[in-house]
C-alpha atoms as a PDB file:
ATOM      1  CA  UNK A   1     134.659 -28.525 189.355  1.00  0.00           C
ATOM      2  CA  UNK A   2     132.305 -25.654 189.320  1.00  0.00           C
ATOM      3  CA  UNK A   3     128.985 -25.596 191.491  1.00  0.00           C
ATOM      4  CA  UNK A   4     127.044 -24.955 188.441  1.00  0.00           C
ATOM      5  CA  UNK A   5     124.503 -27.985 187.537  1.00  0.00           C
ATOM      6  CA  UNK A   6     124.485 -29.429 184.284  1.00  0.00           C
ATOM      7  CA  UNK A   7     122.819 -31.425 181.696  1.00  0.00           C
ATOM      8  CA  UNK A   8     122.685 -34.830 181.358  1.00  0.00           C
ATOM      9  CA  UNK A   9     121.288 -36.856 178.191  1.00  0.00           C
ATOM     10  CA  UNK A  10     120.974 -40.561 178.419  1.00  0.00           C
ATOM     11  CA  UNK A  11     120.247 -43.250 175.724  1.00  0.00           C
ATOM     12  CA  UNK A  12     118.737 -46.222 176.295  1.00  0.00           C
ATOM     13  CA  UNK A  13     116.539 -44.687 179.138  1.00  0.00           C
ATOM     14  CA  UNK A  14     114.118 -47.901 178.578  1.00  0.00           C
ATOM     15  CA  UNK A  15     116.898 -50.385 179.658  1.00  0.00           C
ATOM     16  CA  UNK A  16     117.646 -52.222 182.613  1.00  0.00           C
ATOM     17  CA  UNK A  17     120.577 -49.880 183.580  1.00  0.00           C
ATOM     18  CA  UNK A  18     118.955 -46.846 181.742  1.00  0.00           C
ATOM     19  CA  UNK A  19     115.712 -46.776 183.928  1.00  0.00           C
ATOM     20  CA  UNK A  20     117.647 -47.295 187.116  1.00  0.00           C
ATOM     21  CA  UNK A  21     119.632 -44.329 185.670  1.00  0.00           C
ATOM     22  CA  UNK A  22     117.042 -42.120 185.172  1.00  0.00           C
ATOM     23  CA  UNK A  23     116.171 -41.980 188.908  1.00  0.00           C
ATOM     24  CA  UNK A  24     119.974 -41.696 189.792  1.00  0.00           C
ATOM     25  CA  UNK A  25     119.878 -38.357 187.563  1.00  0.00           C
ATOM     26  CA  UNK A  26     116.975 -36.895 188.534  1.00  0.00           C
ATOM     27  CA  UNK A  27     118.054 -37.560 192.225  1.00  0.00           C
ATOM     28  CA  UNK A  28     121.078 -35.553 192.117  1.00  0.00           C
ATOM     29  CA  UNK A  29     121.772 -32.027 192.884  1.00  0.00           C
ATOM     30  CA  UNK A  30     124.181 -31.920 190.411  1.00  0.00           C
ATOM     31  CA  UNK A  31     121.960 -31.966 186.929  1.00  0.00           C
ATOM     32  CA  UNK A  32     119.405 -29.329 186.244  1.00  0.00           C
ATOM     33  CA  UNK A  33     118.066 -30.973 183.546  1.00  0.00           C
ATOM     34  CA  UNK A  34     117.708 -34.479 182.743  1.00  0.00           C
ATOM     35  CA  UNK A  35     117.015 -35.357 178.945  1.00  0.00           C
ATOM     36  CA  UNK A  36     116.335 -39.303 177.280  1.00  0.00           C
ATOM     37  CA  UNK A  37     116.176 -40.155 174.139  1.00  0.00           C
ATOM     38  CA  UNK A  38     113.458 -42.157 173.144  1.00  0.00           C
ATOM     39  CA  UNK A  39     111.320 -44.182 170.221  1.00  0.00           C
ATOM     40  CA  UNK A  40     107.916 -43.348 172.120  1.00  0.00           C
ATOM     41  CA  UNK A  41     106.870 -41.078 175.244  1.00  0.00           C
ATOM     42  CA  UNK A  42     108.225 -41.943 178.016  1.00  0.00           C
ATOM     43  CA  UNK A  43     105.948 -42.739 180.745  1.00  0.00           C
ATOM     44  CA  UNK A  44     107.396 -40.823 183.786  1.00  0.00           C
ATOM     45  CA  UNK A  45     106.768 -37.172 184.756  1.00  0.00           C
ATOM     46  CA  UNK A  46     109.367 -34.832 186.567  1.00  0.00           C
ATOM     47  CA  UNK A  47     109.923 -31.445 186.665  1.00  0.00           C
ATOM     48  CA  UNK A  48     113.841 -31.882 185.460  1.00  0.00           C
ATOM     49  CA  UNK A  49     112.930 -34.443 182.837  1.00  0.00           C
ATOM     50  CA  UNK A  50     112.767 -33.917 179.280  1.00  0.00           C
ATOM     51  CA  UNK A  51     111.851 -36.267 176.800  1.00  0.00           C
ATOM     52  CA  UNK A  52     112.637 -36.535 173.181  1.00  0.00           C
ATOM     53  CA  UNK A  53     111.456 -38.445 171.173  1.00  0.00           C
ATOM     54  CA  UNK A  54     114.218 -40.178 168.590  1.00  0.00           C
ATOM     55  CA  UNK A  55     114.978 -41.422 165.302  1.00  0.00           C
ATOM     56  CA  UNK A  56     118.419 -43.272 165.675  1.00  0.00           C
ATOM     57  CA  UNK A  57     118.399 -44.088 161.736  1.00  0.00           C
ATOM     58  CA  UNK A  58     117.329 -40.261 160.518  1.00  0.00           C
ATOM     59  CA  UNK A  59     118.806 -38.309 163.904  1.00  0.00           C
ATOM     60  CA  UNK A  60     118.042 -34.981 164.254  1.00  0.00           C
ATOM     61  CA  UNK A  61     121.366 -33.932 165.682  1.00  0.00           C
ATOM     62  CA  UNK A  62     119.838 -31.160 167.630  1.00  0.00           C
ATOM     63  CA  UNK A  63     118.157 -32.991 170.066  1.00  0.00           C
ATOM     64  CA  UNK A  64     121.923 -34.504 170.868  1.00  0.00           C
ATOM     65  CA  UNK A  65     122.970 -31.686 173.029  1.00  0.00           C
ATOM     66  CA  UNK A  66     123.869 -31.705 176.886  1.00  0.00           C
ATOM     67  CA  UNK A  67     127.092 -31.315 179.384  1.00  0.00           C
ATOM     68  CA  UNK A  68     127.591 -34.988 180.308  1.00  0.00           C
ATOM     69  CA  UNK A  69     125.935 -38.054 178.080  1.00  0.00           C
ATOM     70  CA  UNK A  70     125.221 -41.418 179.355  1.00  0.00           C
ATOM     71  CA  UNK A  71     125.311 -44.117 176.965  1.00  0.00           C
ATOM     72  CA  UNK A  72     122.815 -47.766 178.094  1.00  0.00           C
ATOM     73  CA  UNK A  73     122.366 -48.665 174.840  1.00  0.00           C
ATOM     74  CA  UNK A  74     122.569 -52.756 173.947  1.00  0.00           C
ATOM     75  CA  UNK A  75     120.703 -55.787 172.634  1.00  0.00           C
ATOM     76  CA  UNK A  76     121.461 -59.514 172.326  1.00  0.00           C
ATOM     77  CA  UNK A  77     121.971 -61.689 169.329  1.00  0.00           C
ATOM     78  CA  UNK A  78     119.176 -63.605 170.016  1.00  0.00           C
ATOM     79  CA  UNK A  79     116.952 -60.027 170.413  1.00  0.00           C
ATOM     80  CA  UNK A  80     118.664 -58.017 167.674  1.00  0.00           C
ATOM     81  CA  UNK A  81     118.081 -61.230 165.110  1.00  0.00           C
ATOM     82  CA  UNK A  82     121.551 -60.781 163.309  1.00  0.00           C
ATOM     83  CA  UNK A  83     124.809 -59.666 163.514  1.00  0.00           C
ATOM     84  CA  UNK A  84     123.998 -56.366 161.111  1.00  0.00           C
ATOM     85  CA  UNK A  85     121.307 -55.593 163.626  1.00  0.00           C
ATOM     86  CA  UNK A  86     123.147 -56.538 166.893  1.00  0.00           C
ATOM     87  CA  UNK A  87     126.081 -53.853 165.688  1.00  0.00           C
ATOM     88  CA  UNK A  88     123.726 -51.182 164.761  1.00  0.00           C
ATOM     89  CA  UNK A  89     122.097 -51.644 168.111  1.00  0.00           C
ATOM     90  CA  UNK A  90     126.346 -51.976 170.086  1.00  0.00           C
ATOM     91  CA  UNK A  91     128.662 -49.740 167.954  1.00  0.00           C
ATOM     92  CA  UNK A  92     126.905 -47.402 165.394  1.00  0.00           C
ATOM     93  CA  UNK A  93     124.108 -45.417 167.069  1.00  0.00           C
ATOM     94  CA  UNK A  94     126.255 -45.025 170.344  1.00  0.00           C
ATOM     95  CA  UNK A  95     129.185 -44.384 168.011  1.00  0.00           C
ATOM     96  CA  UNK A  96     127.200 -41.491 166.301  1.00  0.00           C
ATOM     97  CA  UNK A  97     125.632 -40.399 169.247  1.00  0.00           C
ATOM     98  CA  UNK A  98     129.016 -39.262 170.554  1.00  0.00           C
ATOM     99  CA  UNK A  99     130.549 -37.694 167.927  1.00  0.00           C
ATOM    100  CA  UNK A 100     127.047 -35.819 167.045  1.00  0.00           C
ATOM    101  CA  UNK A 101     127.151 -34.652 171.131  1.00  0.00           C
ATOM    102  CA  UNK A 102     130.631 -33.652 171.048  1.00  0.00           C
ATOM    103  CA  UNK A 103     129.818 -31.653 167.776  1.00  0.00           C
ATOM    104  CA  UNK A 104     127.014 -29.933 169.999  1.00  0.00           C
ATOM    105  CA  UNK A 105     129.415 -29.316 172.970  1.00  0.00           C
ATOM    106  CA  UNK A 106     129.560 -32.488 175.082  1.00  0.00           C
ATOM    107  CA  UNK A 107     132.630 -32.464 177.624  1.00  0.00           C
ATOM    108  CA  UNK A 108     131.699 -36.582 179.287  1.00  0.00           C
ATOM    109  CA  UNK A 109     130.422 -39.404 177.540  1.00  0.00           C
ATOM    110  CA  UNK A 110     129.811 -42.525 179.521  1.00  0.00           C
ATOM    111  CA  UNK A 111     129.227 -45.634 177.832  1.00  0.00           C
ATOM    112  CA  UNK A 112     128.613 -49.174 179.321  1.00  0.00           C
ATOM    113  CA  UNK A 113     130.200 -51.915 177.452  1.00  0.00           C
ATOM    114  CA  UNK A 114     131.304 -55.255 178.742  1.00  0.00           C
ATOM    115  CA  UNK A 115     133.165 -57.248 181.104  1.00  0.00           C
ATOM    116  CA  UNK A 116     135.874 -59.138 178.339  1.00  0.00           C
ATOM    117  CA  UNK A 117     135.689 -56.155 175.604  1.00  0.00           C
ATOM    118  CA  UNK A 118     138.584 -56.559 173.240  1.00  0.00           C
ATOM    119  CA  UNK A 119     138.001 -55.681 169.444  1.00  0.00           C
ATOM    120  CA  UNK A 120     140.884 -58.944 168.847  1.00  0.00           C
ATOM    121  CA  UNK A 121     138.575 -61.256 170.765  1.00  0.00           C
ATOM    122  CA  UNK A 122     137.586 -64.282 169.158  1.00  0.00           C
ATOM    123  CA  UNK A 123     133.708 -63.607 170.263  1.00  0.00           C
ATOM    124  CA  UNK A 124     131.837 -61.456 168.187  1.00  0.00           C
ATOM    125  CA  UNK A 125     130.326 -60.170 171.136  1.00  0.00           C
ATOM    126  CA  UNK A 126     132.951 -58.970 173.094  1.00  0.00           C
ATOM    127  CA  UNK A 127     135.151 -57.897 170.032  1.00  0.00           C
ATOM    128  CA  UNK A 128     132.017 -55.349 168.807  1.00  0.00           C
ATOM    129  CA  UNK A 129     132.448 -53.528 172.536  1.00  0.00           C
ATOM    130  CA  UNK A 130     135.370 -53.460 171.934  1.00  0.00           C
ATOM    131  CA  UNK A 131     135.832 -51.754 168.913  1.00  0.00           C
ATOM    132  CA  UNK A 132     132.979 -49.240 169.920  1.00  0.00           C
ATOM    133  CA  UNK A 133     135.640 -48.753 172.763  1.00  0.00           C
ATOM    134  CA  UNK A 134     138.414 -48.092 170.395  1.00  0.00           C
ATOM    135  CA  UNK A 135     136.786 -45.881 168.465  1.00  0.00           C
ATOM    136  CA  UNK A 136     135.329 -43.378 170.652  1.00  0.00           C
ATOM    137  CA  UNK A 137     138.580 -43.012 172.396  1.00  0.00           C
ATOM    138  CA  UNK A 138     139.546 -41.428 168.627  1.00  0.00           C
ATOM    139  CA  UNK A 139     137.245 -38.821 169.356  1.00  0.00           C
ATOM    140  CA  UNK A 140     138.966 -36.039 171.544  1.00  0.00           C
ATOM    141  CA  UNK A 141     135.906 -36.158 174.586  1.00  0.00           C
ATOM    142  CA  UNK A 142     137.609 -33.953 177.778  1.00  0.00           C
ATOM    143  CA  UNK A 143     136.269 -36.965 179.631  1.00  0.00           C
ATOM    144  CA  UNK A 144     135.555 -40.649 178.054  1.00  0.00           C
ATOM    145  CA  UNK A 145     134.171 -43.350 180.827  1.00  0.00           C
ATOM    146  CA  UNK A 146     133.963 -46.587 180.032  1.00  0.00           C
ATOM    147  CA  UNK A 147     131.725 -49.094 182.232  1.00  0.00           C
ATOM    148  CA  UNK A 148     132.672 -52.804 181.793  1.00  0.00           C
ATOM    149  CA  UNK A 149     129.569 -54.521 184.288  1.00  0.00           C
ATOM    150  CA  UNK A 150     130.228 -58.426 184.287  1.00  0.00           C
ATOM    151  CA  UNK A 151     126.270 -60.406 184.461  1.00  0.00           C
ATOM    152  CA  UNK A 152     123.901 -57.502 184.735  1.00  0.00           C
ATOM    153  CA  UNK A 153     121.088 -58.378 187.251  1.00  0.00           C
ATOM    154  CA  UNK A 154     117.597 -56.909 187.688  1.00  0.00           C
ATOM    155  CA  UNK A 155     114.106 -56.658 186.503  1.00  0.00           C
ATOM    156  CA  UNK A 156     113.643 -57.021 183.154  1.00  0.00           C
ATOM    157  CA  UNK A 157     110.983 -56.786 180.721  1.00  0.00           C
ATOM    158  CA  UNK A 158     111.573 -59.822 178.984  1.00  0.00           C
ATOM    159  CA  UNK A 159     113.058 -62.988 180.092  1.00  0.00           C
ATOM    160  CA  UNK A 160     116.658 -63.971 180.050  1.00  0.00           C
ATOM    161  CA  UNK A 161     116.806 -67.835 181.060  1.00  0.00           C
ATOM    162  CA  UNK A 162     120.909 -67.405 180.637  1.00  0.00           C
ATOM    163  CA  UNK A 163     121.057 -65.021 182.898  1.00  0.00           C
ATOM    164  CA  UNK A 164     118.649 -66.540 185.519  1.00  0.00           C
ATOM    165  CA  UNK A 165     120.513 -69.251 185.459  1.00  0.00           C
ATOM    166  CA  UNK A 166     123.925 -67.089 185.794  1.00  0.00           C
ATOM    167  CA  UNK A 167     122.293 -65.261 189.139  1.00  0.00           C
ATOM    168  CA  UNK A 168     121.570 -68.622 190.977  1.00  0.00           C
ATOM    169  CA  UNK A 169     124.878 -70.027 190.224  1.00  0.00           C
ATOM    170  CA  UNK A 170     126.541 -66.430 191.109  1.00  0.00           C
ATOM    171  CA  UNK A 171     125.013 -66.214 194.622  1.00  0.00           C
ATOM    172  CA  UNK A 172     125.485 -69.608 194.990  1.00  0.00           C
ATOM    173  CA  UNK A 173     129.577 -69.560 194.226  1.00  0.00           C
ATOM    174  CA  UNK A 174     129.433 -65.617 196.091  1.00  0.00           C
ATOM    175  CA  UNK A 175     132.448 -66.465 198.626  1.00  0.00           C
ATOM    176  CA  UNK A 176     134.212 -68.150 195.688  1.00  0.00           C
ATOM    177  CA  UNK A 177     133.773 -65.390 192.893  1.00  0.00           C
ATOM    178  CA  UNK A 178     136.492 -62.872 192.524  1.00  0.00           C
ATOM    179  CA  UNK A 179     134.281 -59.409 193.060  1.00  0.00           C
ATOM    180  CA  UNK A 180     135.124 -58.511 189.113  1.00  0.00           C
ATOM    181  CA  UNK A 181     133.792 -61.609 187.641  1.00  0.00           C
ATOM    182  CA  UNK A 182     130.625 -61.315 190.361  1.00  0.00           C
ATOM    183  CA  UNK A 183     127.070 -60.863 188.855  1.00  0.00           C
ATOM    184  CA  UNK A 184     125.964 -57.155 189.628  1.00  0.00           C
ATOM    185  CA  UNK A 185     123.319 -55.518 190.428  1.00  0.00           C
ATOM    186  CA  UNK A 186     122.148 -52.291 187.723  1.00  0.00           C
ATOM    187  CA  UNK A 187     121.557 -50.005 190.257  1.00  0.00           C
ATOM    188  CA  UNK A 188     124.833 -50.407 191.144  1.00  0.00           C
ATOM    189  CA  UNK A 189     126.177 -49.509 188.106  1.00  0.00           C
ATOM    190  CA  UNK A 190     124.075 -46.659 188.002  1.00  0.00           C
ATOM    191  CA  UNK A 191     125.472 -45.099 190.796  1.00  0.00           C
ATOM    192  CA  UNK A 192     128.446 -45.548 189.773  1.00  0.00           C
ATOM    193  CA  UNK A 193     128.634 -44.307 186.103  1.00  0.00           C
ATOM    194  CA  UNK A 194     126.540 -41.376 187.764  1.00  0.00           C
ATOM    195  CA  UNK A 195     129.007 -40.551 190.938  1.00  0.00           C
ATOM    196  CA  UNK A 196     131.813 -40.823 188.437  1.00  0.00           C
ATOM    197  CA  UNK A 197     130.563 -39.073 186.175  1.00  0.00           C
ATOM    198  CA  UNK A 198     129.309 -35.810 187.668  1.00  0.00           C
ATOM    199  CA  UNK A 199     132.571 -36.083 189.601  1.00  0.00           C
ATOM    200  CA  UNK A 200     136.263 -33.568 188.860  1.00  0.00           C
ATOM    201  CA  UNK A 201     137.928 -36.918 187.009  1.00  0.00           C
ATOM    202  CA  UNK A 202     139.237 -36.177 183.171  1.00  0.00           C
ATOM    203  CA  UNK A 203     140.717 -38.289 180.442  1.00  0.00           C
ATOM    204  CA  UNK A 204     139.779 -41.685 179.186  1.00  0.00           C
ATOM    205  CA  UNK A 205     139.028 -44.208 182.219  1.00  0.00           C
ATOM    206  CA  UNK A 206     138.053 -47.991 182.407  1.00  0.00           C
ATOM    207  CA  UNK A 207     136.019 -49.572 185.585  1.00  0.00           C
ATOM    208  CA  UNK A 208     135.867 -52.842 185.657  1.00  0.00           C
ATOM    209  CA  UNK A 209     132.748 -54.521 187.893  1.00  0.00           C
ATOM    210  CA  UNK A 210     134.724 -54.819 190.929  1.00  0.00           C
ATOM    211  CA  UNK A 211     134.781 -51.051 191.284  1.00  0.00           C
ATOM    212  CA  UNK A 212     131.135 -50.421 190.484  1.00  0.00           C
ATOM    213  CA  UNK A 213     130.329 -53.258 193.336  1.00  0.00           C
ATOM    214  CA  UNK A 214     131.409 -50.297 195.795  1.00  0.00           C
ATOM    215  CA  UNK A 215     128.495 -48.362 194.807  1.00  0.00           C
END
């Protein structure tokens, strides 16, 4: 790998793995610049941040353009309201994020998907990451990296009884839970998808929770 910093682009900045991946960015030596995509300002200032504000349903496809793009973007049923809207939200604005970045030069494209993503499973849910999975393996990225995090824990904006409810019972069970199928913390997958990342690896790779529990 060369010494010479790149970009980075992330989407879904305003997320609980996004924000935690903002300050992973702007922390490392390795990124000059650090660019989100956004619906409104964003409300932090830094001298390697630039933010852009974005229409995912009219794109302008310039503003798509760094070395290495991090995908956070993801919803609920219950948030999205439907299935139409959870897929928009899961596999067609991170689908056409990455083929408009590779179209403006993009060598990496991280994406976090699931724990369970299979485009045959039986759960709408899991079968959607998996088909975004699938599909942007089609693509021809250098590098494709593909985060599956099992019960993402954190602060969140809104509440998530399920997943309360999932962390008690998770540190509860801790000595008991196989590390992959442990509840984990975002930050920790931050680190990871950015160590990874900004690191020499190529091809298409798959970590599973248990590895992102190192970081």
């Amino acid at each position: 790998m060369t010494s010479e910093k790149r970009t980075a682009l992330i989407v879904g900045a305003s997320g609980l793995v996004g924000g935690k991946l903002v300050s992973q960015l702007l922390a490392s030596e390795k990124y000059s610049h650090v660019k989100v995509l956004v619906r409104k300002p964003f409300d932090l200032i830094h001298p390697k941040l630039v933010s852009l504000i974005f229409d995912y349903d009219h794109p302008d496809t310039s503003l798509v353009k760094a070395d290495d793009i991090f995908c956070c973007l993801g919803t609920t049923m219950k948030k999205a309201g439907s299935k139409e809207a959870f897929y928009k939200v899961d596999y067609t604005y991170p689908y056409e994020i990455a083929k408009i970045g590779l179209a403006n030069g993009a060598t990496r494209f991280a994406i976090i998907t699931a724990m369970g993503a299979d485009s045959k499973s039986l759960f709408y849910y899991n079968r959607v990451k998996g088909e975004i999975e699938e599909n942007l393996k089609k693509l021809g990225y250098e590098t494709l990296l593909i985060f599956r995090p099992s019960l993402l824990v954190g602060h969140r904006s809104e509440s998530r009884f399920r997943e309360k409810l999932g962390k008690r019972i998770s540190k509860f069970l801790k000595p008991l839970i196989p590390a992959k199928y442990r509840a984990i913390e975002a930050k920790k997958v931050a680190k990871a998808m950015v160590a990874i990342t900004s690191s020499n690896v190529k091809g298409t790779l798959v970590y599973e929770s248990d590895v992102m529990q190192e970081f």
